[in-house]
Protein backbone atom coordinates (compact mmCIF):
# COMPACT_ATOMS: atom_id res chain seq x y z
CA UNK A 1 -47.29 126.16 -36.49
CA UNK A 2 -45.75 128.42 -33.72
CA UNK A 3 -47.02 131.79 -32.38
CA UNK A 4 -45.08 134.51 -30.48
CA UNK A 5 -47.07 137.39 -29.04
CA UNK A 6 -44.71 140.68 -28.97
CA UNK A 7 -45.04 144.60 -29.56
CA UNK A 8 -42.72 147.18 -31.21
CA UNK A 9 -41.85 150.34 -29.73
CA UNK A 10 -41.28 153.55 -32.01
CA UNK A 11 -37.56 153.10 -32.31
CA UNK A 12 -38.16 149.32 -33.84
CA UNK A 13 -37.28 147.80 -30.89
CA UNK A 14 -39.15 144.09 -30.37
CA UNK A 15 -40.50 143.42 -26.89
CA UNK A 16 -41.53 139.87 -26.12
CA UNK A 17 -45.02 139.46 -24.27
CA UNK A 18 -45.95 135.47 -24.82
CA UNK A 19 -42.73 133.52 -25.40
CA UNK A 20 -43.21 131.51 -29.04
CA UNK A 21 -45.28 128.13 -28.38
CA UNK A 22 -46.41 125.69 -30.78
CA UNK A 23 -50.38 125.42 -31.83
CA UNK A 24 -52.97 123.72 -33.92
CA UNK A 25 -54.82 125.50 -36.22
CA UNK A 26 -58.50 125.07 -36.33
CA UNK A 27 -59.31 123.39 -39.84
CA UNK A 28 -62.63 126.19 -40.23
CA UNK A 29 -62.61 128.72 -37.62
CA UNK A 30 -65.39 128.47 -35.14
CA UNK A 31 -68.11 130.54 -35.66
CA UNK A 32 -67.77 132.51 -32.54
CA UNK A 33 -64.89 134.16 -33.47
CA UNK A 34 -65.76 135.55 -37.22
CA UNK A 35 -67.01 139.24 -37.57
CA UNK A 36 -71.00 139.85 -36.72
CA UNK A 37 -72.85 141.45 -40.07
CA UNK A 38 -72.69 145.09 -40.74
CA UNK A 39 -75.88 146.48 -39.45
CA UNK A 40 -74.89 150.23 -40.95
CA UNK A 41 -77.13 151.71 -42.88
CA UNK A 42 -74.76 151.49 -46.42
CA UNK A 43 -74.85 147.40 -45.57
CA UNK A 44 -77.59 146.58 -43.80
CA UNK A 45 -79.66 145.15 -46.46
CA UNK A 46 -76.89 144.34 -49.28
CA UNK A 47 -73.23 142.61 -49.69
CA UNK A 48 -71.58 145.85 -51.49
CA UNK A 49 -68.29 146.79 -50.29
C-alpha cells in the first residue's frame, strides 16, 4: 500500500507535501488512535446516532 500526502488549492491544482512512500497497514488499528466516547449530553449514556 502507498501513501502520498498533498493539498488542493481552489483552482484544482495538486500540491505535493510528502512524496508517495510505501507502508504497512496495521491489521486492527491501535487503540490510541480510535475516537474517545461521546461524553455530550444526547450520547453520554446511550449508542443512538
Amino acid at each position: 500500500m502507498t501513501l502520498a500526502v498533498y493539498r488542493v488549492d481552489r483552482q484544482g491544482n495538486r500540491h505535493v507535501v510528502r512524496k508517495e512512500h510505501e507502508v504497512t497497514p496495521l491489521k486492527w488499528p491501535e487503540f490510541s488512535s480510535a475516537w474517545p466516547p461521546c461524553r455530550c449530553l444526547r450520547h453520554r449514556n446511550s449508542n443512538r446516532p
